[in-house]
Structures are given as structure tokens and as C-alpha cells.
N, C-alpha and C. Protein backbone atom coordinates (compact mmCIF):
# COMPACT_ATOMS: atom_id res chain seq x y z
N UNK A 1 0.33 0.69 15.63
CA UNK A 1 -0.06 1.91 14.93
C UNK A 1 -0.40 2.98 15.94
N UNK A 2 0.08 4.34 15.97
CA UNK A 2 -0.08 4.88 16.54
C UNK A 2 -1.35 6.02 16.41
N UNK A 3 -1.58 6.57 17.04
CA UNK A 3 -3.01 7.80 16.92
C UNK A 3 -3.09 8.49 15.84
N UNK A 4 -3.44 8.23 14.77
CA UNK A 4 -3.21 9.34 13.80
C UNK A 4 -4.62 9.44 12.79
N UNK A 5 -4.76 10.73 12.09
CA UNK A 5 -6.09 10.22 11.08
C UNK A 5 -5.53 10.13 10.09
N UNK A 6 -4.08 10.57 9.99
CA UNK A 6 -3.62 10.53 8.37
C UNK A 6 -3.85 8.89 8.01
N UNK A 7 -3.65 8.82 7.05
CA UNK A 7 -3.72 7.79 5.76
C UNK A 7 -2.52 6.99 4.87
N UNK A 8 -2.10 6.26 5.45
CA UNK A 8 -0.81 5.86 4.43
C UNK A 8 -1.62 4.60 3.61
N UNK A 9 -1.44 4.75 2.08
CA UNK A 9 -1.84 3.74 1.33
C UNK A 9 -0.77 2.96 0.42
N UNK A 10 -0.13 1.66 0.63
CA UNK A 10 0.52 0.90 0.53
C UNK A 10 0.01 0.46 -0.92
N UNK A 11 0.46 0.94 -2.07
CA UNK A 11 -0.09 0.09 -3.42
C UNK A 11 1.35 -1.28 -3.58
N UNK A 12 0.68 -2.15 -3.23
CA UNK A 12 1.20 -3.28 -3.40
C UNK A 12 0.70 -4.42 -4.91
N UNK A 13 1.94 -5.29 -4.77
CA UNK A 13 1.63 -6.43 -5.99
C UNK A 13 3.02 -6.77 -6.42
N UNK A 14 2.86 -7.74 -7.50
CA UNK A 14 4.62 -8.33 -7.84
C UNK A 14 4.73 -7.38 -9.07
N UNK A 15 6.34 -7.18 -9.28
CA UNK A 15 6.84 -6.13 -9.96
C UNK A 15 6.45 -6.07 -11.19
N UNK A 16 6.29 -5.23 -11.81
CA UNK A 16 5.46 -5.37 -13.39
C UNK A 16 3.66 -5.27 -13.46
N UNK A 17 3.37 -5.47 -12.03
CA UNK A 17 1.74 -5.01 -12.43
C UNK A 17 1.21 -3.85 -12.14
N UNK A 18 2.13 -2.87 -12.43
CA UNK A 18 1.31 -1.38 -12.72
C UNK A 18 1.36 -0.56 -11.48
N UNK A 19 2.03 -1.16 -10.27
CA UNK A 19 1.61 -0.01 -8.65
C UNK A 19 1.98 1.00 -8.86
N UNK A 20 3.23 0.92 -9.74
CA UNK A 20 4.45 2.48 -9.81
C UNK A 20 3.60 3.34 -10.34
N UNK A 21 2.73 3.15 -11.61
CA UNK A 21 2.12 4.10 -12.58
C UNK A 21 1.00 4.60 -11.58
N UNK A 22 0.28 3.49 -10.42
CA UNK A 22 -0.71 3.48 -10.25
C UNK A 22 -0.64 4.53 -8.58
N UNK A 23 0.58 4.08 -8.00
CA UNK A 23 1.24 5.02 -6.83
C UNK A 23 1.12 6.65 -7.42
N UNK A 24 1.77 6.56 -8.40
CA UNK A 24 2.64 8.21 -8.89
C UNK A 24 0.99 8.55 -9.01
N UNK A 25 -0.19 8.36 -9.80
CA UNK A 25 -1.67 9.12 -9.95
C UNK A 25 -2.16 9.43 -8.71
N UNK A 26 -2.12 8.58 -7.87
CA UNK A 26 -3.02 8.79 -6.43
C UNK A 26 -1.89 9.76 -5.70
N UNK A 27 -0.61 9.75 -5.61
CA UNK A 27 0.21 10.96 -4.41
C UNK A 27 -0.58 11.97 -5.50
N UNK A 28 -0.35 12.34 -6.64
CA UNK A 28 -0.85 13.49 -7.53
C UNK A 28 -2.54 14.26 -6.68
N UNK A 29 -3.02 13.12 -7.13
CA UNK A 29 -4.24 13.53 -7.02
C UNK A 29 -4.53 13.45 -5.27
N UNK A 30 -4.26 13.11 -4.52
CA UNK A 30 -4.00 12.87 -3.01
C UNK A 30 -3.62 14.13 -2.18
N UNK A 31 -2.58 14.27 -3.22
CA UNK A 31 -1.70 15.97 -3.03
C UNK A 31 -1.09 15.31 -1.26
N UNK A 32 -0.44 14.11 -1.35
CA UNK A 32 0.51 13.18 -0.03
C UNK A 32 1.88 12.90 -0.77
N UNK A 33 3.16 13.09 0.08
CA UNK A 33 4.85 12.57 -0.01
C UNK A 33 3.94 11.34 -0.78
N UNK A 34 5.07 10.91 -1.35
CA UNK A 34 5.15 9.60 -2.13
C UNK A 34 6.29 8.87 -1.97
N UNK A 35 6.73 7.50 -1.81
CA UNK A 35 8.04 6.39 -1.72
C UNK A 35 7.93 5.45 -2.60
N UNK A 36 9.13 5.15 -3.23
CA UNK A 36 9.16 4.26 -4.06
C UNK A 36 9.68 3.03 -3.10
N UNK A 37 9.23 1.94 -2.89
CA UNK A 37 10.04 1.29 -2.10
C UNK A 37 11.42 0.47 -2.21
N UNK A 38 11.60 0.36 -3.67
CA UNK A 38 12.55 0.07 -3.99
C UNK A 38 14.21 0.67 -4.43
N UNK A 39 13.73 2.31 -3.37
CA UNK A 39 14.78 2.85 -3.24
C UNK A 39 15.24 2.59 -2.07
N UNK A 40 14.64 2.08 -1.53
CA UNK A 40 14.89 2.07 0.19
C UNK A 40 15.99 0.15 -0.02
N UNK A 41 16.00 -0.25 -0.39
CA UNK A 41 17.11 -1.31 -0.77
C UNK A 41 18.37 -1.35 -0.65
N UNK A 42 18.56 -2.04 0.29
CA UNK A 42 20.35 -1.58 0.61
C UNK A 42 21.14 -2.50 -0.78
N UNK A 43 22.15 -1.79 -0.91
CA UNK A 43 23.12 -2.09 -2.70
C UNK A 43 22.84 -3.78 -2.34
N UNK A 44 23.44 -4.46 -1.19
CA UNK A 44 23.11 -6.02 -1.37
C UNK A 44 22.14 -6.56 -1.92
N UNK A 45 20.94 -6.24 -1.51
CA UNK A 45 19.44 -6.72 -1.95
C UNK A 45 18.97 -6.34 -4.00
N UNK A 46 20.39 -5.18 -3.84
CA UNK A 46 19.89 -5.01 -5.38
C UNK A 46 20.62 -5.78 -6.48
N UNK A 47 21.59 -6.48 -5.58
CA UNK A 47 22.92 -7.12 -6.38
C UNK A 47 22.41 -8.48 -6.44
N UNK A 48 21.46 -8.70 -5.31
CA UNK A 48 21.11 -10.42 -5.34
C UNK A 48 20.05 -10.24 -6.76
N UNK A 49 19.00 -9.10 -6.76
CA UNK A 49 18.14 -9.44 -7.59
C UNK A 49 18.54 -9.26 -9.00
N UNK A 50 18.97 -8.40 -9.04
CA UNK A 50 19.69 -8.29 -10.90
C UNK A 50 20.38 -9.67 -11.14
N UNK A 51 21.27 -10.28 -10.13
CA UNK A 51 21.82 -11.49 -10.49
C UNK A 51 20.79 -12.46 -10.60
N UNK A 52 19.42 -12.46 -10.23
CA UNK A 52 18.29 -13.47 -10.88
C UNK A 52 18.03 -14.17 -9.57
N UNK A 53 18.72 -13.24 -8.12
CA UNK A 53 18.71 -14.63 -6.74
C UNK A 53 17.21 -13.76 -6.11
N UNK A 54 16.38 -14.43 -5.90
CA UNK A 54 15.33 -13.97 -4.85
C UNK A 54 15.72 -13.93 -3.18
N UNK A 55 14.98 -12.52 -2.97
CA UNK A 55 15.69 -12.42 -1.79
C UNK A 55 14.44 -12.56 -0.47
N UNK A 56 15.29 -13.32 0.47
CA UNK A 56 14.69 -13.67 1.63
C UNK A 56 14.01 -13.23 2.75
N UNK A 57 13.40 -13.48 3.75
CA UNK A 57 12.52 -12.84 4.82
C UNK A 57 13.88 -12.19 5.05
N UNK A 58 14.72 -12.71 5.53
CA UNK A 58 16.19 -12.02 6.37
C UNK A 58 16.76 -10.91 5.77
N UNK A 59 16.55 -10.72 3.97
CA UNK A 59 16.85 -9.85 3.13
C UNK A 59 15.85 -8.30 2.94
N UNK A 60 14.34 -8.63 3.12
CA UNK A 60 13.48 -7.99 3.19
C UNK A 60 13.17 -7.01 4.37
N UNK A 61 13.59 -8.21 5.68
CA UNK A 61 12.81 -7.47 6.81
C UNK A 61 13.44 -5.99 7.26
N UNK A 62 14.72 -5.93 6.62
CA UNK A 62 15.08 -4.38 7.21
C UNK A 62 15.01 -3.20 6.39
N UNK A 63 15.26 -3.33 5.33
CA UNK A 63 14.37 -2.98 4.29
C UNK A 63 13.01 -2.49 4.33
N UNK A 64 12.25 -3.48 4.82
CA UNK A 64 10.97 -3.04 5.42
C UNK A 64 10.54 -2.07 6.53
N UNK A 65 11.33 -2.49 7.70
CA UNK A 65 11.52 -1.39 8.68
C UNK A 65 12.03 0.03 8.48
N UNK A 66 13.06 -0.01 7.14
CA UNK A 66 13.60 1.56 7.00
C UNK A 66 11.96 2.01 5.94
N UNK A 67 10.80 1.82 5.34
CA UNK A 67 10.21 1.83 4.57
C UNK A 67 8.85 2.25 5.92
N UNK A 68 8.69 1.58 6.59
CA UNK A 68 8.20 1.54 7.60
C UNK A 68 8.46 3.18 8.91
N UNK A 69 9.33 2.89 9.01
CA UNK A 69 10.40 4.44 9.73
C UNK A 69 10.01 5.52 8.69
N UNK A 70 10.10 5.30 7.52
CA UNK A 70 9.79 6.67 6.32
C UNK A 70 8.40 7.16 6.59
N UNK A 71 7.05 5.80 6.44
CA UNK A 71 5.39 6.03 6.51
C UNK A 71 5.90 6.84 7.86
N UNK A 72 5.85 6.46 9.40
CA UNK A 72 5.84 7.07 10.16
C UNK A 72 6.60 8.61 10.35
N UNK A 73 7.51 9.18 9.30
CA UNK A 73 8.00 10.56 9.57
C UNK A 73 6.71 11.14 9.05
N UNK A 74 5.87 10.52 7.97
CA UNK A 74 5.08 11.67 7.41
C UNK A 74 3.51 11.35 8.23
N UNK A 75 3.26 10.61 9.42
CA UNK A 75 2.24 10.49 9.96
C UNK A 75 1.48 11.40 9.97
N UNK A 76 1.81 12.82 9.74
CA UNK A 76 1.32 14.20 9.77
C UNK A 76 0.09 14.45 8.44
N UNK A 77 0.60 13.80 7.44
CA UNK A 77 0.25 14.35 6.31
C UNK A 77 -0.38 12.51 5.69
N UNK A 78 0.23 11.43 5.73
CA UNK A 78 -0.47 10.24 5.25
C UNK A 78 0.20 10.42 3.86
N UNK A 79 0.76 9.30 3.18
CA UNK A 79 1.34 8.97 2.13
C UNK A 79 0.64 8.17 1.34
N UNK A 80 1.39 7.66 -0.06
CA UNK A 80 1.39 6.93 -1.11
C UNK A 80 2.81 6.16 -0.99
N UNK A 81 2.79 4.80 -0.79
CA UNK A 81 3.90 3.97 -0.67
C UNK A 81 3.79 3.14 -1.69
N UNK A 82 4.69 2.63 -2.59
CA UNK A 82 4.70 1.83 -3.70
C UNK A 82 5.68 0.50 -3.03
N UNK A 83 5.13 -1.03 -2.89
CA UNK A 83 6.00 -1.80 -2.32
C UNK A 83 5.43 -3.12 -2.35
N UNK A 84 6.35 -4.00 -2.53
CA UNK A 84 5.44 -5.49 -3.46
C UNK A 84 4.70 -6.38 -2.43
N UNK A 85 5.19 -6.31 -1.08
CA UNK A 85 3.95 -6.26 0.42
C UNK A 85 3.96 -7.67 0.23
N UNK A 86 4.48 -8.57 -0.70
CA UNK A 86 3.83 -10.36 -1.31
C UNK A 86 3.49 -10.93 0.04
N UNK A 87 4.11 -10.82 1.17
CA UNK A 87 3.42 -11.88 2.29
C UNK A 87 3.21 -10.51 2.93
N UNK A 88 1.85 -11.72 4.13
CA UNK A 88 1.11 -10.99 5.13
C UNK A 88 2.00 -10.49 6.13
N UNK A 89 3.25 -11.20 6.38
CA UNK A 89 4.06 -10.69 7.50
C UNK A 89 4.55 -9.82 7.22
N UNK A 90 5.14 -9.33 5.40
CA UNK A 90 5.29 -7.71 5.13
C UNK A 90 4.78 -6.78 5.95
N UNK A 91 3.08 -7.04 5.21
CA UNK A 91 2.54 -5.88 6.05
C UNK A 91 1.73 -5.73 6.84
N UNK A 92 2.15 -6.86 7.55
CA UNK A 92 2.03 -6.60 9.14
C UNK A 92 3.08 -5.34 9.53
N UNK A 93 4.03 -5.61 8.78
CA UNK A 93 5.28 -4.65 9.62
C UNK A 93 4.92 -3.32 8.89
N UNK A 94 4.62 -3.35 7.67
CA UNK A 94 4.50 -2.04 7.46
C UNK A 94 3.09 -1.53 8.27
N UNK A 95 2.36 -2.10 8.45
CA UNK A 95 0.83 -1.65 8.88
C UNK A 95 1.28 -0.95 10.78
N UNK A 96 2.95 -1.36 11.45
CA UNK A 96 2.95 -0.77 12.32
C UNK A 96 3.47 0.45 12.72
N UNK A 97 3.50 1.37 11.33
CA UNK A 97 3.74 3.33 10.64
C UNK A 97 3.01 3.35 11.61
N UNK A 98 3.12 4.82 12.12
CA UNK A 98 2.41 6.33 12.86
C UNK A 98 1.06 6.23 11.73
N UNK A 99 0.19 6.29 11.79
CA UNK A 99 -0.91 6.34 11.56
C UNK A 99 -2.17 5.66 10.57
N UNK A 100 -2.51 5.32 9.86
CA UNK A 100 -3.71 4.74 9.64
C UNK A 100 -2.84 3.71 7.63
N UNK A 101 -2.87 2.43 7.90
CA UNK A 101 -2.48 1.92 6.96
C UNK A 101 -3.26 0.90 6.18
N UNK A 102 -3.42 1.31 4.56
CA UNK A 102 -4.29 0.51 4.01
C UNK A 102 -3.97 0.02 2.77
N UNK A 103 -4.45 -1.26 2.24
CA UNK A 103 -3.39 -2.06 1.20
C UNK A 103 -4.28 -1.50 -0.16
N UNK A 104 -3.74 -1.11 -1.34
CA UNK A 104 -4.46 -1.88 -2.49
C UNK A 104 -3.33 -2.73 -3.18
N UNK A 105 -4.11 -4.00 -3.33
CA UNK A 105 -3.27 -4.74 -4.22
C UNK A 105 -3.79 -4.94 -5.62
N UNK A 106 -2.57 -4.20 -6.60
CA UNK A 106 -2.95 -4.43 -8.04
C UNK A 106 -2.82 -6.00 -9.06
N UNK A 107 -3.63 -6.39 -9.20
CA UNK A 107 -3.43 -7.54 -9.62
C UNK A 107 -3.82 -7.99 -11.41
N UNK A 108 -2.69 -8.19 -11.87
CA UNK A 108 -2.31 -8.01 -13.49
C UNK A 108 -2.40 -9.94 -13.65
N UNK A 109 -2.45 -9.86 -14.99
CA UNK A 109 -2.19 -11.33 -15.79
C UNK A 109 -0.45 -11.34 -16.13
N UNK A 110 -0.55 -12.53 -15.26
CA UNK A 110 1.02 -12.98 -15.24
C UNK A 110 1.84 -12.80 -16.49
N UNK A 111 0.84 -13.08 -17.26
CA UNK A 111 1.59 -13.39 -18.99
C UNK A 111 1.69 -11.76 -19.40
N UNK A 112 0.67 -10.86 -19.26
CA UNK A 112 0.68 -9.43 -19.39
C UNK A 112 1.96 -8.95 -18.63
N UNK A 113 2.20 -9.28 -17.34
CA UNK A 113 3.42 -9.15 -16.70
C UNK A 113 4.68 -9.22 -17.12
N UNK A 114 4.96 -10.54 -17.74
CA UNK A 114 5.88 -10.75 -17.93
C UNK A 114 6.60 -9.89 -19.41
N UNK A 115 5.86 -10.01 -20.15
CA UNK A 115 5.99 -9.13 -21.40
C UNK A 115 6.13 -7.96 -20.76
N UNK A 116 5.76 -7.13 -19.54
CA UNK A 116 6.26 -5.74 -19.92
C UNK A 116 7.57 -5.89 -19.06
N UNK A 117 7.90 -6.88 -18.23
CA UNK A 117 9.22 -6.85 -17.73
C UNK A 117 9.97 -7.35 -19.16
N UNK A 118 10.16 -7.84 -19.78
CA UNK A 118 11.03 -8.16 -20.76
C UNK A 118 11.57 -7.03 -21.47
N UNK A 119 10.22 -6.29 -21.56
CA UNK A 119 10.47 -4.67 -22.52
C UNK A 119 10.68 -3.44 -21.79
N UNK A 120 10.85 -3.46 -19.92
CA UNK A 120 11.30 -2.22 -19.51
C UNK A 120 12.90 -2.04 -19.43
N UNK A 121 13.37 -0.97 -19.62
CA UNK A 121 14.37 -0.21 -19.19
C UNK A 121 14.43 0.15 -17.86
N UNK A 122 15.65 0.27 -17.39
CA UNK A 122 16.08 0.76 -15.96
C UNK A 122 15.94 0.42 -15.17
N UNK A 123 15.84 -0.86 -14.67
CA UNK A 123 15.04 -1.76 -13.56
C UNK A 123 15.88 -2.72 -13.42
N UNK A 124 15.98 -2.93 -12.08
CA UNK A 124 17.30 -4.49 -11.74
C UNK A 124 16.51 -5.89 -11.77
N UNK A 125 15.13 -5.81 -11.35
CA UNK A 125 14.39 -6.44 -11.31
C UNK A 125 14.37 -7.33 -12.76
N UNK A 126 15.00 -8.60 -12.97
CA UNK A 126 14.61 -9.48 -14.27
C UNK A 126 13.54 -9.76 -13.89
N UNK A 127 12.71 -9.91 -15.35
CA UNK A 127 12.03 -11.18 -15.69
C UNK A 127 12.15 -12.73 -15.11
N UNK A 128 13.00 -13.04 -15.51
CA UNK A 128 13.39 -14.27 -14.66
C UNK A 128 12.70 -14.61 -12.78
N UNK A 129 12.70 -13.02 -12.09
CA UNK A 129 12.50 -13.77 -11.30
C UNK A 129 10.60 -13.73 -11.02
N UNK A 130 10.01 -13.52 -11.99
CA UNK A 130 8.41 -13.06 -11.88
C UNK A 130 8.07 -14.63 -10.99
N UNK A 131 8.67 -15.79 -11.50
CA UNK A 131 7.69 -17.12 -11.11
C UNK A 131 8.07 -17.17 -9.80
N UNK A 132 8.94 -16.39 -8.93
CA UNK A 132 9.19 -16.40 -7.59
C UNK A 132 8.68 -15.84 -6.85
N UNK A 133 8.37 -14.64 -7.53
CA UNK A 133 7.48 -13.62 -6.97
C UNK A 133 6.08 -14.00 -6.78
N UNK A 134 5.37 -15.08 -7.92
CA UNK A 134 4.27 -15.26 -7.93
C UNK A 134 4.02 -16.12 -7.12
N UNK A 135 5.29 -17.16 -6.39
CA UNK A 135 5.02 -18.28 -5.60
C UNK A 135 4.89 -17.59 -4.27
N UNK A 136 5.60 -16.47 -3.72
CA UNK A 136 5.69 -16.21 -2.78
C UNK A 136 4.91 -15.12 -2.24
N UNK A 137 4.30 -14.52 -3.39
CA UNK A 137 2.91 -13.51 -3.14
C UNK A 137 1.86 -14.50 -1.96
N UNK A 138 1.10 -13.84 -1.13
CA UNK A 138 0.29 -14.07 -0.45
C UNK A 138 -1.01 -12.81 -0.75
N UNK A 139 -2.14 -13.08 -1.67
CA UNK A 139 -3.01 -11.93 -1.50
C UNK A 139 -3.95 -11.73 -0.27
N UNK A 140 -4.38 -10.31 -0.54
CA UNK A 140 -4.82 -9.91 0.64
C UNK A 140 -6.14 -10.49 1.18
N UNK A 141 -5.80 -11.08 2.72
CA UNK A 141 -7.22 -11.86 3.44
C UNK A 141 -8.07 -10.67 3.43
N UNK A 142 -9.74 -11.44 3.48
CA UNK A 142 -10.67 -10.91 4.34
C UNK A 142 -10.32 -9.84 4.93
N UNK A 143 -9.82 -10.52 5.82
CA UNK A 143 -9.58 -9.53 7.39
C UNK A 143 -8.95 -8.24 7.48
N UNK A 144 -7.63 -8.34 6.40
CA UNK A 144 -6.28 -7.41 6.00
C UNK A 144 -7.30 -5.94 5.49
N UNK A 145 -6.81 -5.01 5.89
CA UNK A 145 -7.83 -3.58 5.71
C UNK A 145 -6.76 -3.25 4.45
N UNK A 146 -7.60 -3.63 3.30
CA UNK A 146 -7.51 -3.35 1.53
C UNK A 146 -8.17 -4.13 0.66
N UNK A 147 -7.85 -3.78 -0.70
CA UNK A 147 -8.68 -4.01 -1.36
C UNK A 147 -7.94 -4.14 -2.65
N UNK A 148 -8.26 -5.40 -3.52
CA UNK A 148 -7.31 -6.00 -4.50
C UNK A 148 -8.24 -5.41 -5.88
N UNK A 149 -7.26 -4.92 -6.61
CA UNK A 149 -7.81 -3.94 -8.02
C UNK A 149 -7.33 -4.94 -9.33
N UNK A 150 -8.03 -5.18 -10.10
CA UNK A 150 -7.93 -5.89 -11.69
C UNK A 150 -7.10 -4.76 -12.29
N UNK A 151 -5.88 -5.00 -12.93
CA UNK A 151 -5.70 -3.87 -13.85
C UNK A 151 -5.30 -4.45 -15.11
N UNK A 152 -7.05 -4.46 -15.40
CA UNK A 152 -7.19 -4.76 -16.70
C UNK A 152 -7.77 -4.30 -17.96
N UNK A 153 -7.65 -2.38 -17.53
CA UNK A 153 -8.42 -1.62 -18.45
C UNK A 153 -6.98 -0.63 -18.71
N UNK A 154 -7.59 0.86 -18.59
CA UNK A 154 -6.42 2.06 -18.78
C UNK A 154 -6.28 2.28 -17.61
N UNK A 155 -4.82 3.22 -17.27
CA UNK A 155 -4.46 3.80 -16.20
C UNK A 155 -5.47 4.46 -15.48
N UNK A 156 -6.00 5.67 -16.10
CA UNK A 156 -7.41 6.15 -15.76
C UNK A 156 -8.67 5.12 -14.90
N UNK A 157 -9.09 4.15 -15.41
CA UNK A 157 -9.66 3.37 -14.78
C UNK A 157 -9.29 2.36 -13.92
N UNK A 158 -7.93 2.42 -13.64
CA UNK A 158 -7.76 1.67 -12.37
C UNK A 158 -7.25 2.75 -11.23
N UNK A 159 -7.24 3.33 -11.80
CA UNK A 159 -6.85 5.26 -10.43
C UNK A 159 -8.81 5.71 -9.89
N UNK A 160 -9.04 5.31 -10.93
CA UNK A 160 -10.54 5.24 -10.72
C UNK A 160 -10.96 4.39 -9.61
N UNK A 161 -11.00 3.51 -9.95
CA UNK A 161 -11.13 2.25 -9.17
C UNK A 161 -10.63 2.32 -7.89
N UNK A 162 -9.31 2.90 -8.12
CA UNK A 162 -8.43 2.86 -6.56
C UNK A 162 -9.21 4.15 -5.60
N UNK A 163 -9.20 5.10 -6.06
CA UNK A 163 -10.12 6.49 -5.47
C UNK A 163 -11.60 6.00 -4.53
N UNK A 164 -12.04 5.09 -5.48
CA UNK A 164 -12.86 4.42 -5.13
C UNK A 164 -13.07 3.55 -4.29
N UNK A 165 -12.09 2.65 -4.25
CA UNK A 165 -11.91 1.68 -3.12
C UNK A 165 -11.68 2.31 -2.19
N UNK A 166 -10.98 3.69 -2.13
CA UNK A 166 -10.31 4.35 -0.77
C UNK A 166 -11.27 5.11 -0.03
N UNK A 167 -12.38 5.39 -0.84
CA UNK A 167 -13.47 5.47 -0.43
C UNK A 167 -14.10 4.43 0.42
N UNK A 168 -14.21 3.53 0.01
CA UNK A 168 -14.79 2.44 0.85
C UNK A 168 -14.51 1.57 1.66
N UNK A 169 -13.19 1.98 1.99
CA UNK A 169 -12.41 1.46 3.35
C UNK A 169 -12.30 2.75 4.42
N UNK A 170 -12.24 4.02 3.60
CA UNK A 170 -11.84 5.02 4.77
C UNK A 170 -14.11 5.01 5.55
N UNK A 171 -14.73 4.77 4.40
CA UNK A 171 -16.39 4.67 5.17
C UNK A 171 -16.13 3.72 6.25
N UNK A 172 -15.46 2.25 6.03
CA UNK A 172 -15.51 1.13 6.86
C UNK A 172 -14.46 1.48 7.85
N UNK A 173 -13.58 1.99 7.67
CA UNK A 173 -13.36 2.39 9.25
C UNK A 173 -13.65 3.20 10.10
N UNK A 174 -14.40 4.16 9.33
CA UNK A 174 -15.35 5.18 10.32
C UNK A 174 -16.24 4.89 11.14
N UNK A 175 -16.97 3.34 10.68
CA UNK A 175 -18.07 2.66 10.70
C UNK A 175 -17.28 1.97 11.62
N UNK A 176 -16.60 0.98 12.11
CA UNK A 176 -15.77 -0.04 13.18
C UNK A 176 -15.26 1.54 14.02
N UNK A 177 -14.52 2.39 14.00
CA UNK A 177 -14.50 2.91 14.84
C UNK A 177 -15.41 3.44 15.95
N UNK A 178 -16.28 3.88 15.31
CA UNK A 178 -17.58 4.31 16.03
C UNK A 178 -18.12 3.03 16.61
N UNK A 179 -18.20 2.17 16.46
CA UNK A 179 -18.81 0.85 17.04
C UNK A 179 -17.37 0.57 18.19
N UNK A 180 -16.43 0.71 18.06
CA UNK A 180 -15.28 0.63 19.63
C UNK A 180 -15.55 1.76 19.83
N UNK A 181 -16.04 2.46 19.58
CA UNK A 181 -16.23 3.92 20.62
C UNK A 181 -17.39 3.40 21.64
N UNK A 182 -18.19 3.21 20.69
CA UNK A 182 -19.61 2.63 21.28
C UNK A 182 -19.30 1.73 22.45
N UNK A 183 -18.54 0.66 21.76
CA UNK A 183 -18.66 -0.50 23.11
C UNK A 183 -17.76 -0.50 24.35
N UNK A 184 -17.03 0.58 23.71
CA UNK A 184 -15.94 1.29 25.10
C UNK A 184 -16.53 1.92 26.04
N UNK A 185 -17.47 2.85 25.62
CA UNK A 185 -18.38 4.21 26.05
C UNK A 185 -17.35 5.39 26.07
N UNK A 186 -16.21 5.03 25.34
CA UNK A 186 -15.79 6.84 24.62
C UNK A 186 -16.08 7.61 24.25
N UNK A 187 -15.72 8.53 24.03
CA UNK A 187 -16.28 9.62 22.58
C UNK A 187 -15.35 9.42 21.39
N UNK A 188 -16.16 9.57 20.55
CA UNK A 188 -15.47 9.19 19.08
C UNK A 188 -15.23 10.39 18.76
N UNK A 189 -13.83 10.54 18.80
CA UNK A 189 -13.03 12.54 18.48
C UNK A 189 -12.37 12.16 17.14
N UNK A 190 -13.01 11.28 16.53
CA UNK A 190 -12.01 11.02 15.20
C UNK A 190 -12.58 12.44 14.26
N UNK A 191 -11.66 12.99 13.00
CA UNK A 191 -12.48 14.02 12.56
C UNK A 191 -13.64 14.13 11.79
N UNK A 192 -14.09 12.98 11.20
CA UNK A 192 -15.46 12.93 10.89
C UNK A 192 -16.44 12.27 12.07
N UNK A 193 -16.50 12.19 13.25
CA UNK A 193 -17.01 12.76 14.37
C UNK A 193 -17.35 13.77 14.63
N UNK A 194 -16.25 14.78 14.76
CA UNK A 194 -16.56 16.05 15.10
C UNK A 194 -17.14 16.64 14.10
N UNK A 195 -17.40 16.49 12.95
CA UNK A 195 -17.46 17.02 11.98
C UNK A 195 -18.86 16.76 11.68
N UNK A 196 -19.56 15.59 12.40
CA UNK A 196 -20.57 15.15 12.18
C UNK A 196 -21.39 16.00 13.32
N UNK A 197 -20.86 16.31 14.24
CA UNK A 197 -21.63 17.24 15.35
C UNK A 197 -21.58 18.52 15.28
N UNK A 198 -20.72 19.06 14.41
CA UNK A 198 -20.60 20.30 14.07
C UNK A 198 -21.90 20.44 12.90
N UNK A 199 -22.34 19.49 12.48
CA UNK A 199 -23.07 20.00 11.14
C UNK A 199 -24.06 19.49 12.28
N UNK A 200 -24.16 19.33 13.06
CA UNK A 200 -25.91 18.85 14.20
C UNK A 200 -26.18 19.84 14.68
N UNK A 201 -24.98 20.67 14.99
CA UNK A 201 -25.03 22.25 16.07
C UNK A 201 -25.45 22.84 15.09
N UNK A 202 -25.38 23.28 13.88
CA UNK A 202 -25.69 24.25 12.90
C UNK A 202 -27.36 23.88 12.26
N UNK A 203 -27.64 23.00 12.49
CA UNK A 203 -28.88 22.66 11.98
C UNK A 203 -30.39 22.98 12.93
């Protein structure tokens, strides 16, 4: 990851639990580019999945990298990425964008899932392949910088929720940064640093 303060937030989860609805509110309200990641799919990867075949690390990983190459053009500004992230080695790769990358993973009732894949339009993505998706999901560790959302109310309250969480990861890395500033003996030039000494000079 390179130097940046922007913000790319990765709404991840398996297809059918709400990221798309839940991506499109936060770029809105974010006022950040937005990616769907499942435009970034080369025609092969879309031909295996409509045919019902799940597709592989070997199928994913470049895919990922062109998705990856996109977060980093907008390092300037920090995005909204919509992308199903299911293993940690995903996003590892996505987490190595131009500037600051953080997961929410939306997490729906399988059976709620599956019913709305049965009933959407326009999507290559079957039903059929949800129990693959669910085997091969990995949710987010401890360690992984995000935060896994229930979406088990209205749209409104899980955009809520998410605003919220983004709150409380962008505090926790302000908080670990300043502590490697500390134990480096740097100066912490991040912008709520400066921002914090600017309101010391005025007081």
C-alpha cells in the first residue's frame, strides 16, 4: 500500500447479500468513484458462472489485479468498491491499491439469500452456485482492518451501520498510526495530525 490518506472501502460478501445496494448509498453519501466488481470480469469468468461452474483462484486472481489497478488510479480521491473478497488471499491483493483499504463485510441469512437470487433479473450469477460461494467464503479475521455488518433490518440501517463502522476503523487507525509514529520517533503528518496542531496553535 502506498502513502495515501484517501480511503478505499471494499463492501464485500457472497452475491445476493445486499453490497451492491449497500456500495451504491455510501459512494452517494461519500461523494467517492464507485466499481462494481463484477464488471471488471473477463467474458470467460462470466461464461463459467452463468453455466453454474465456480470459478477458481487461477480464474479470480487477474480479475482481481485489474480491480486492484482501478482502487489505485483513484488513490487521489478513495473509493467505494463492490466485490465478493470470499478468501483472505482476495484481499490481501486488493488491500495492495495506492492508498488506505478497508473491508465491510455484509453478512445476510443464506435462506434470505437465496430467495432473492431466484427472483433477480439481469445477473449471470445463478442461484445454484450460492452453496459454493458459502463454502469458499472466508470471513473477516480479527486482525483484517473491517468490520462484518448483519443485514438484517432496512437499507437505511445498514448504510447506518456501515457510516458507522467507518467511523470506527478510520478512529483505529489514527490511533495505531500515531503509536508507529511514536515508536519510530517520527512526526505523525497524517491529516488529522496536522489538524490536531492546528487547533493547539489557535487555542
Amino acid at each position: 500500500m502506498a502513502e495515501s490518506s484517501a480511503t478505499h472501502v471494499v463492501v464485500m460478501g457472497i452475491s445476493g447479500s445486499g453490497k451492491t445496494t449497500l456500495a451504491q448509498a455510501l459512494a452517494h453519501r461519500l461523494a467517492v468513484p464507485s466499481a462494481e466488481a463484477d464488471e471488471f470480469h473477463p467474458a470467460a469468468n462470466i461464461e463459467k458462472m452463468s453455466a453454474g461452474i465456480p470459478l477458481t483462484d487461477e480464474d479470480r486472481m487477474p480479475w482481481l489485479a485489474k480491480l486492484t489497478a482501478w482502487m489505485s488510479s483513484h488513490a487521489d480521491t478513495g473509493s467505494v468498491v463492490t466485490c465478493s473478497a470470499l478468501k483472505r488471499s482476495y484481499r490481501e491483493l486488493l488491500s495492495q491499491a495506492d492508498g488506505h483499504v478497508v473491508f465491510l463485510e455484509v453478512d445476510a441469512d443464506p435462506a434470505v439469500i437465496a430467495e432473492r437470487m431466484e427472483h433477480r433479473e439481469g445477473h449471470f450469477m445463478p442461484a445454484s452456485l450460492l452453496p459454493s460461494q458459502l463454502a469458499t467464503l472466508e470471513p473477516l479475521e480479527a486482525d483484517e482492518e473491517g468490520v462484518r455488518l448483519p443485514n438484517t433490518g432496512t437499507v437505511q440501517d445498514l448504510e447506518d451501520a456501515a457510516i458507522a463502522a467507518l467511523g470506527r476503523l478510520r478512529t483505529q487507525g489514527e490511533a495505531r498510526t500515531g503509536r508507529e509514529h511514536a515508536a519510530s520517533g517520527t512526526e505523525d503528518n497524517t491529516p488529522a495530525a496536522r489538524a490536531g496542531e492546528h487547533n493547539e496553535e489557535q487555542a
